[in-house]
PDB file of N, CA and C in Angstrom:
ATOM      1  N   UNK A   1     -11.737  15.732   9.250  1.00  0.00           N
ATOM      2  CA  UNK A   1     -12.782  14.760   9.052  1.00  0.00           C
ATOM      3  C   UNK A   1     -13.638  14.627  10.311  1.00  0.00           C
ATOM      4  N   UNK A   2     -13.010  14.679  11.771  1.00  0.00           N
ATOM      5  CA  UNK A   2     -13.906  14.179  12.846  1.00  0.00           C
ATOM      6  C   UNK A   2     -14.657  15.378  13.034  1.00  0.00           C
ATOM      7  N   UNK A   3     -14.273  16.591  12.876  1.00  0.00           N
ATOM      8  CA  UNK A   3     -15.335  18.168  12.728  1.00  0.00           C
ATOM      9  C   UNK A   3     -15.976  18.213  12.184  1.00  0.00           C
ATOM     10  N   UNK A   4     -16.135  17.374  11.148  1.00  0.00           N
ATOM     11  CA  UNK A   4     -17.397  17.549   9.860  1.00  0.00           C
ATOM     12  C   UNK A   4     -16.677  18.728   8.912  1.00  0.00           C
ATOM     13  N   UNK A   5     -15.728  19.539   8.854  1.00  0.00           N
ATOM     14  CA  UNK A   5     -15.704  20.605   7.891  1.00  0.00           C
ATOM     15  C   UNK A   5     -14.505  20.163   6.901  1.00  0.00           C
ATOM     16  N   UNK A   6     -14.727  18.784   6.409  1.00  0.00           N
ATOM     17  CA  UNK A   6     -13.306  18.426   5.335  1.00  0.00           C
ATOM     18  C   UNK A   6     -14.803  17.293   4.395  1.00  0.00           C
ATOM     19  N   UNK A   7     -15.020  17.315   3.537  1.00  0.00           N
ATOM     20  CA  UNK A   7     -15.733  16.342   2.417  1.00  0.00           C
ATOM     21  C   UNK A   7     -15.320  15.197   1.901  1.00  0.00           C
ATOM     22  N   UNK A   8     -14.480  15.528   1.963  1.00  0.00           N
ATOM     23  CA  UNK A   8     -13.475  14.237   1.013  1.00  0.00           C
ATOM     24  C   UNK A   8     -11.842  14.508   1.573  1.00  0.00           C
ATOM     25  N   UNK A   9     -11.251  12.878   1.570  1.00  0.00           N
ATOM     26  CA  UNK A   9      -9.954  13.167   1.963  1.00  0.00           C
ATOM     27  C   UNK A   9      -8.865  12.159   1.315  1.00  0.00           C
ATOM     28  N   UNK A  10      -7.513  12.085   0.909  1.00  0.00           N
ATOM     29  CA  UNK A  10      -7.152  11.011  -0.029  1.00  0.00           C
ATOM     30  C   UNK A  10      -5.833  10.744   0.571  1.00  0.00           C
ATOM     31  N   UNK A  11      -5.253   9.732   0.021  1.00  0.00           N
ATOM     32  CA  UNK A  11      -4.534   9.160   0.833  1.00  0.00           C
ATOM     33  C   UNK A  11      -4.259   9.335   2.316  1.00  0.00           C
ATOM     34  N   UNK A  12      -4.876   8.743   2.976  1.00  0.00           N
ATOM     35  CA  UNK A  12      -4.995   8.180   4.432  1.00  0.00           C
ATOM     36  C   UNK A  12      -4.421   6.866   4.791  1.00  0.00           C
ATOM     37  N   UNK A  13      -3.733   6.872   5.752  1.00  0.00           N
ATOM     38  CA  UNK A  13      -3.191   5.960   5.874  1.00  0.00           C
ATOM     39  C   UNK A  13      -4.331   4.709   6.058  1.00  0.00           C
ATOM     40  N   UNK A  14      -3.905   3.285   6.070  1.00  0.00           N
ATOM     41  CA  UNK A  14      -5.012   2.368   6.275  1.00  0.00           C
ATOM     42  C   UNK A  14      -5.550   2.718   8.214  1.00  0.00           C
ATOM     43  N   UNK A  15      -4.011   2.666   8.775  1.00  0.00           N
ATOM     44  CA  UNK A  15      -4.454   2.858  10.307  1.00  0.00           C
ATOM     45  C   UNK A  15      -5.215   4.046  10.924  1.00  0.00           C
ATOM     46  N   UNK A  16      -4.932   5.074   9.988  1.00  0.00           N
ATOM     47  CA  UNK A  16      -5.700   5.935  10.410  1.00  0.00           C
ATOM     48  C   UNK A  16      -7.145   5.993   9.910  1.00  0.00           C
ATOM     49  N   UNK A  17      -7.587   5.905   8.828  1.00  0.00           N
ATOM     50  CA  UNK A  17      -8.604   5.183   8.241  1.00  0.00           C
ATOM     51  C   UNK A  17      -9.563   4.138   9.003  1.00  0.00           C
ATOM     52  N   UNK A  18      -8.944   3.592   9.968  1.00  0.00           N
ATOM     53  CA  UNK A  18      -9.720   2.720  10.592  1.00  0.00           C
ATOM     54  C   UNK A  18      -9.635   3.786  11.980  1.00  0.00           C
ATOM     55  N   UNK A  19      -9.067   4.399  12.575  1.00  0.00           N
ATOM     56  CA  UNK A  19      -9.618   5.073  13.382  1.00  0.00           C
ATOM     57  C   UNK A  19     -10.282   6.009  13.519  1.00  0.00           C
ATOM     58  N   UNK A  20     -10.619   6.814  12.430  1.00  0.00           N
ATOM     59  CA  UNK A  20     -11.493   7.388  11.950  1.00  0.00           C
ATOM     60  C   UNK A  20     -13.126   6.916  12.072  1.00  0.00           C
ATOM     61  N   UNK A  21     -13.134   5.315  11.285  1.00  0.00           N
ATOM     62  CA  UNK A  21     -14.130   5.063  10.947  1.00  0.00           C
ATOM     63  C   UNK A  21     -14.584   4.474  12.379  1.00  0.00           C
ATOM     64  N   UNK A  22     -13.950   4.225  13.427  1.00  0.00           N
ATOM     65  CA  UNK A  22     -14.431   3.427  14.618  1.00  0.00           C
ATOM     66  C   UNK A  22     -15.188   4.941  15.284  1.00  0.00           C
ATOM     67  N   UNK A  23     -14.262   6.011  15.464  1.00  0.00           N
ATOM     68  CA  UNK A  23     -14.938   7.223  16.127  1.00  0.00           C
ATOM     69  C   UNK A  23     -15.789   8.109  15.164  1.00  0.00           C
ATOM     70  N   UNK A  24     -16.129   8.052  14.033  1.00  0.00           N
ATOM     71  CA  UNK A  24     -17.183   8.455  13.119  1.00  0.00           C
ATOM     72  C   UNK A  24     -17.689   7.901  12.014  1.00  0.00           C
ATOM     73  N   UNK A  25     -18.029   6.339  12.910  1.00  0.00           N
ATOM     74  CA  UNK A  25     -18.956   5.562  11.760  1.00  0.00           C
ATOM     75  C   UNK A  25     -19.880   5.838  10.542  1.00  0.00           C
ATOM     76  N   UNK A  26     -20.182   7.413  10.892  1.00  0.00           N
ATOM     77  CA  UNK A  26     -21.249   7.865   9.413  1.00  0.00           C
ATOM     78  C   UNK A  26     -19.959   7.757   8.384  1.00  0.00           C
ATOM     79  N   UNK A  27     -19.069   8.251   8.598  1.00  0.00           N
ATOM     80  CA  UNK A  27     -17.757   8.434   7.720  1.00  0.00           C
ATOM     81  C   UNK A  27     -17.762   7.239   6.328  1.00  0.00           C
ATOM     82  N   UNK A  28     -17.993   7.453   5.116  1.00  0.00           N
ATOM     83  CA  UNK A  28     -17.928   6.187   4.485  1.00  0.00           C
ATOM     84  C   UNK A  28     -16.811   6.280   3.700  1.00  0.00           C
ATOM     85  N   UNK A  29     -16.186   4.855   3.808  1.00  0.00           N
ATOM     86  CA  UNK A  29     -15.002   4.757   3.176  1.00  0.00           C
ATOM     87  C   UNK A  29     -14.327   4.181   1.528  1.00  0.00           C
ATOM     88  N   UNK A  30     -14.569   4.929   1.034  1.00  0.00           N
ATOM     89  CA  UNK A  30     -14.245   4.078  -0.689  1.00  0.00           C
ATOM     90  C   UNK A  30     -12.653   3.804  -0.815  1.00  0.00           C
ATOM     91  N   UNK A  31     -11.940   2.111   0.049  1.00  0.00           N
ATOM     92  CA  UNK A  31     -10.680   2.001  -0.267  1.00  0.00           C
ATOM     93  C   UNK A  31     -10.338   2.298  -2.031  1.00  0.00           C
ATOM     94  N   UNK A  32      -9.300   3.073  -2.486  1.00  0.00           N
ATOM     95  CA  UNK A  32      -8.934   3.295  -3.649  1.00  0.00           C
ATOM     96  C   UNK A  32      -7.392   3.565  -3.634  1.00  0.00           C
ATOM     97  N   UNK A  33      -6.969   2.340  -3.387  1.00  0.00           N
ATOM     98  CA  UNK A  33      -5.564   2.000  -3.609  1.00  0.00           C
ATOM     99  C   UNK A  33      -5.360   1.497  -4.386  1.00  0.00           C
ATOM    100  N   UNK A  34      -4.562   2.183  -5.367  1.00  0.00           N
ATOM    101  CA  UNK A  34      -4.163   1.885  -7.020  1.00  0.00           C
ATOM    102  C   UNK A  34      -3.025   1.216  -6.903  1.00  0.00           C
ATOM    103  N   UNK A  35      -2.181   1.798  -6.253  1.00  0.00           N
ATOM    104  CA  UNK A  35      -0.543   1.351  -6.334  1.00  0.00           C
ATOM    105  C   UNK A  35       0.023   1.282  -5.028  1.00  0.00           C
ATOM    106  N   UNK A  36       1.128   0.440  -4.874  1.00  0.00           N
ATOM    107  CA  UNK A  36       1.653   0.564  -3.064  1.00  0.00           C
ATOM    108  C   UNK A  36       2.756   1.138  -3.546  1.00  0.00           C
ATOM    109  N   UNK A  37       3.388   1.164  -2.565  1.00  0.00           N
ATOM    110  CA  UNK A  37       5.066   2.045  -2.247  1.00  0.00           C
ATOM    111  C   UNK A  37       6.272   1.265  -2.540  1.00  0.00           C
ATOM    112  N   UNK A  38       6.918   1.511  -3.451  1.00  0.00           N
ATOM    113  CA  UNK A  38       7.965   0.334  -3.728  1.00  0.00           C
ATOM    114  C   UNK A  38       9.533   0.891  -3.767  1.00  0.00           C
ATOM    115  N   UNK A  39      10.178   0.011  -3.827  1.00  0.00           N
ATOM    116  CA  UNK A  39      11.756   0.517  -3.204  1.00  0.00           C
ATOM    117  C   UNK A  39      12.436   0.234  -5.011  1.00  0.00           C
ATOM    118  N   UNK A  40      13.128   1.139  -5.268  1.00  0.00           N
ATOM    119  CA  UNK A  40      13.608   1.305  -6.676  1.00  0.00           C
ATOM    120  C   UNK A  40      15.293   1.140  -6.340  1.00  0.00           C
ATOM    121  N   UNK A  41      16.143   0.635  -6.159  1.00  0.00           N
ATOM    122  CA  UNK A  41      17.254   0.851  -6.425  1.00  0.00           C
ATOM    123  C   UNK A  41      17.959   1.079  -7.547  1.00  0.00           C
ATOM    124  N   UNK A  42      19.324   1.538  -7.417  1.00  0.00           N
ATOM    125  CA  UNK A  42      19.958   1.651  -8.555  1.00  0.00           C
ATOM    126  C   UNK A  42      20.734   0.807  -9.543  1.00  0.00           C
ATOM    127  N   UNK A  43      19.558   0.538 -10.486  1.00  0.00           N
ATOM    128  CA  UNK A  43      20.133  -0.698 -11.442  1.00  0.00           C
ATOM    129  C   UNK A  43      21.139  -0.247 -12.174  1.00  0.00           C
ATOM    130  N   UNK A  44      22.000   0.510 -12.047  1.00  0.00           N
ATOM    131  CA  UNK A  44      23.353   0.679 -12.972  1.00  0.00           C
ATOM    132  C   UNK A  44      24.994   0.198 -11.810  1.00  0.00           C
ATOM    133  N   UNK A  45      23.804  -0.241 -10.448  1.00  0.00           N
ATOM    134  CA  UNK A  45      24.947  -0.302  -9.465  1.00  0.00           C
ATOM    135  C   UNK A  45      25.188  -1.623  -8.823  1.00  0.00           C
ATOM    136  N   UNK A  46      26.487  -2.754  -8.563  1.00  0.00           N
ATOM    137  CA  UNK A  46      26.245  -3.919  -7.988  1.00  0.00           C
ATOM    138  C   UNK A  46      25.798  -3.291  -6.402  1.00  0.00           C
ATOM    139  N   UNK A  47      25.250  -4.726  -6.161  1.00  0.00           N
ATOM    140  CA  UNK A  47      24.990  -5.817  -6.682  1.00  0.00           C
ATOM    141  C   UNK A  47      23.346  -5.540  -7.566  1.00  0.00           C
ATOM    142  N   UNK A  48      22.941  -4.544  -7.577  1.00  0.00           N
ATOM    143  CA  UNK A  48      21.552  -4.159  -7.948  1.00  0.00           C
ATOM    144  C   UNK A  48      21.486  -4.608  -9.559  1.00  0.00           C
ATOM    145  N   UNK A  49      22.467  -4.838 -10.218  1.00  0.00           N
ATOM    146  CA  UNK A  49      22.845  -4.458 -11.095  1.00  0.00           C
ATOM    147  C   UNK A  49      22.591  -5.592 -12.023  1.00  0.00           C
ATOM    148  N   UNK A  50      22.502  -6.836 -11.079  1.00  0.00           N
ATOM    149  CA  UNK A  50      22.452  -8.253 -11.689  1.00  0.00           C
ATOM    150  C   UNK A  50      21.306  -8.536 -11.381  1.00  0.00           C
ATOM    151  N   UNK A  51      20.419  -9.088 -12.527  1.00  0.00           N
ATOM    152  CA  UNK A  51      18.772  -9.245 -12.463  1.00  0.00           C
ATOM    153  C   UNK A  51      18.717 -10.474 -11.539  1.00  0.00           C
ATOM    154  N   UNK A  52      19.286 -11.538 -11.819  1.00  0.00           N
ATOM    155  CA  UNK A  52      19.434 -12.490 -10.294  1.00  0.00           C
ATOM    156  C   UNK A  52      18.998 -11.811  -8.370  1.00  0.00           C
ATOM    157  N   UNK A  53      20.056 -11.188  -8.598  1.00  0.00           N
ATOM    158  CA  UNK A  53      19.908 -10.617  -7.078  1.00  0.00           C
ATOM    159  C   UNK A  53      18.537  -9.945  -7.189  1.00  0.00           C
ATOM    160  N   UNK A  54      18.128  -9.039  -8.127  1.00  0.00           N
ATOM    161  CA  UNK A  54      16.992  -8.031  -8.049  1.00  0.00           C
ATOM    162  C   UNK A  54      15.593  -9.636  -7.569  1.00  0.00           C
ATOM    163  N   UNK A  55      15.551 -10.476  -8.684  1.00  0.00           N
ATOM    164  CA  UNK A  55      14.376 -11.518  -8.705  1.00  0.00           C
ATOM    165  C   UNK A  55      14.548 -12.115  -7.328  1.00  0.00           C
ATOM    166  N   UNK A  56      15.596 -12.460  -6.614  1.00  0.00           N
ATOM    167  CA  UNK A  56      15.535 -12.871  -5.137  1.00  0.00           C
ATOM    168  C   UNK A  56      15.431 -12.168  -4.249  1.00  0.00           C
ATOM    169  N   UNK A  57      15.491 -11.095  -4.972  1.00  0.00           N
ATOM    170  CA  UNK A  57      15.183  -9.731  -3.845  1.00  0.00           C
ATOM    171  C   UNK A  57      13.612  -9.684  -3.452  1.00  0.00           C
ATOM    172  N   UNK A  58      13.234  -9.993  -4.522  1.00  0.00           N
ATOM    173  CA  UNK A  58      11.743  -9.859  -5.115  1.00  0.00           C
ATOM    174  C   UNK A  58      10.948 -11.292  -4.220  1.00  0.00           C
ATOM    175  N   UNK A  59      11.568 -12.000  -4.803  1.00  0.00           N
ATOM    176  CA  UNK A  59      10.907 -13.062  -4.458  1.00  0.00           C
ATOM    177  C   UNK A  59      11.187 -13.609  -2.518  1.00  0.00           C
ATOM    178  N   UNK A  60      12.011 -12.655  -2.001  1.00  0.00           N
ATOM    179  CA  UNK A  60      11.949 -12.811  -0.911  1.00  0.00           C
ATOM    180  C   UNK A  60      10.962 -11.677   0.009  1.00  0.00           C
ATOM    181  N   UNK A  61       9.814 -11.250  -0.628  1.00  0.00           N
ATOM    182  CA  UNK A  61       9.234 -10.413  -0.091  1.00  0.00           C
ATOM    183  C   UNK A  61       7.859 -10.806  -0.688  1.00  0.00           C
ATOM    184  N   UNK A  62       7.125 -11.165   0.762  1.00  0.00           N
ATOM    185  CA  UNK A  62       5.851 -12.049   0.977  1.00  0.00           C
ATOM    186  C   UNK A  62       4.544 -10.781   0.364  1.00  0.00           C
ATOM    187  N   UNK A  63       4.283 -10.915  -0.753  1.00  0.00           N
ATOM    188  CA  UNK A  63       3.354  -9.741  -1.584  1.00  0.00           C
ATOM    189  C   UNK A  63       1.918  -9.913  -1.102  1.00  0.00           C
ATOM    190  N   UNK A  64       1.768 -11.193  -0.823  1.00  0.00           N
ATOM    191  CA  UNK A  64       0.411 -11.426  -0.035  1.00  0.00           C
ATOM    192  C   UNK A  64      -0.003 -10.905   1.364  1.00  0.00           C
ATOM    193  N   UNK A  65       0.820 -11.552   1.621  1.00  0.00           N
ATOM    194  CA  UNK A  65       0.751 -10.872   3.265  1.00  0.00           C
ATOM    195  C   UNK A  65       0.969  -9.390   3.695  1.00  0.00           C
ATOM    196  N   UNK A  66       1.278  -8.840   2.748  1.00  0.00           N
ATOM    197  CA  UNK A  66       1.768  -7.275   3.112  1.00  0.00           C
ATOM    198  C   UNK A  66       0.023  -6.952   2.543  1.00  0.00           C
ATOM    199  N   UNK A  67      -0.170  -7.420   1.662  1.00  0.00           N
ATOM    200  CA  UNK A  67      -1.771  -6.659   1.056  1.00  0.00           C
ATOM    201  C   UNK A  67      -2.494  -6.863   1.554  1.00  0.00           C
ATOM    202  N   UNK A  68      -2.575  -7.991   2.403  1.00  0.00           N
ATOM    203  CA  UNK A  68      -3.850  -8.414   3.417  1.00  0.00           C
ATOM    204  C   UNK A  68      -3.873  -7.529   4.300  1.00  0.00           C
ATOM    205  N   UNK A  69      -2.468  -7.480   5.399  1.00  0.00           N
ATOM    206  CA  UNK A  69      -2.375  -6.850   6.609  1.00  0.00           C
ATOM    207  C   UNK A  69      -2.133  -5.636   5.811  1.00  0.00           C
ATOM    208  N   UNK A  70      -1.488  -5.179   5.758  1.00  0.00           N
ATOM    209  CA  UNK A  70      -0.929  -3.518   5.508  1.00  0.00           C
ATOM    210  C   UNK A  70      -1.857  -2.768   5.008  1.00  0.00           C
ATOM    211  N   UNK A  71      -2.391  -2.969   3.524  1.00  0.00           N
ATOM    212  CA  UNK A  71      -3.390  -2.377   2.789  1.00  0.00           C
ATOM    213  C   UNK A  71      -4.686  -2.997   2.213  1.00  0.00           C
ATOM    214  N   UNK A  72      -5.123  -3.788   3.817  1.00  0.00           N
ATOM    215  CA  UNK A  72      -5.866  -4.256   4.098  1.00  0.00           C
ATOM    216  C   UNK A  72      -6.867  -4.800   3.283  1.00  0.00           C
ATOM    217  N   UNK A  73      -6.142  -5.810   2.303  1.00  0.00           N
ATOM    218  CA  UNK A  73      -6.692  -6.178   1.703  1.00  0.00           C
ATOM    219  C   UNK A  73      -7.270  -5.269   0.278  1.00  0.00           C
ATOM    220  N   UNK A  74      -6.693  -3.976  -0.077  1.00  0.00           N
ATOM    221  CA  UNK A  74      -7.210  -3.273  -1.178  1.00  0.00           C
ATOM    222  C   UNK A  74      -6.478  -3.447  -2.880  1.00  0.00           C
ATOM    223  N   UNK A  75      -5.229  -3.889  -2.115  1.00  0.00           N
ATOM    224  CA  UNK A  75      -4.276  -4.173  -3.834  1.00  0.00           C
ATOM    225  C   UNK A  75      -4.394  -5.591  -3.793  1.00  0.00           C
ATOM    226  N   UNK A  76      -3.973  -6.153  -5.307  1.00  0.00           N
ATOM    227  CA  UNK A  76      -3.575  -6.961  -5.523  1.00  0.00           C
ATOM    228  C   UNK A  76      -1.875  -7.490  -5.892  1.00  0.00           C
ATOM    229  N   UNK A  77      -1.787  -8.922  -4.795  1.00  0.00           N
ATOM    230  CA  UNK A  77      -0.254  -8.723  -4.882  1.00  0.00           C
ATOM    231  C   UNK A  77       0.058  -8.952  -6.426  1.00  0.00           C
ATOM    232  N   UNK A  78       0.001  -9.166  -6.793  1.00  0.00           N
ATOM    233  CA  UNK A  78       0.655  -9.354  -8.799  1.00  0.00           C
ATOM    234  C   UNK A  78      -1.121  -8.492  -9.618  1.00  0.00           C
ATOM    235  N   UNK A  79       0.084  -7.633  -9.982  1.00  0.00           N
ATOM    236  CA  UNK A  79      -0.930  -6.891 -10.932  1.00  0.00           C
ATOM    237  C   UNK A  79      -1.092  -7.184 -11.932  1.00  0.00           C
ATOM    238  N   UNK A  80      -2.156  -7.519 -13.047  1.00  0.00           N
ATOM    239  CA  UNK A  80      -2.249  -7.823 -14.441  1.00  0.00           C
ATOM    240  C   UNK A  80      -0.831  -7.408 -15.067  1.00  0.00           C
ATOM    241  N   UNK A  81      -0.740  -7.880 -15.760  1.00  0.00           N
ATOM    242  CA  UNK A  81       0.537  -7.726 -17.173  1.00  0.00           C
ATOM    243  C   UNK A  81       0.024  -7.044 -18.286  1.00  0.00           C
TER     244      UNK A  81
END
């Protein structure tokens, strides 16, 4: 990207993405973050196993704050249903 000989580039990290755009401001950026990265355990296994633990698992992980800072604001923490 900073050579000029790449057109288009996709998944970039957000941090690098911003350093990019500070050292080649023509660079324009279309955030297109569909989905984030999520941790799947194995629901056939305790304690994973009991939807209790999974929902406090869940609910102990701040969805806002990771989308603001992390992916800077491009997802939304609760996706339509």
């Amino acid at each position: 990207m900073r050579a000029g000989k790449v057109d288009i580039i996709q998944q970039v990290s957000a941090v690098l993405a911003d350093s990019l755009q500070k050292t080649n401001p023509e660079i324009i950026r279309i955030p297109l973050a569909l989905a984030a990265l999520s941790l799947q355990p194995r629901n056939d296994r305790p304690p994973f196993n009991d939807l209790r633990v999974r929902r406090a698992l869940q609910m102990a992980i701040d969805l806002p704050e990771i989308c603001k800072s992390y992916y800077k604001g491009t997802l939304e923490p609760y996706p339509p249903l």
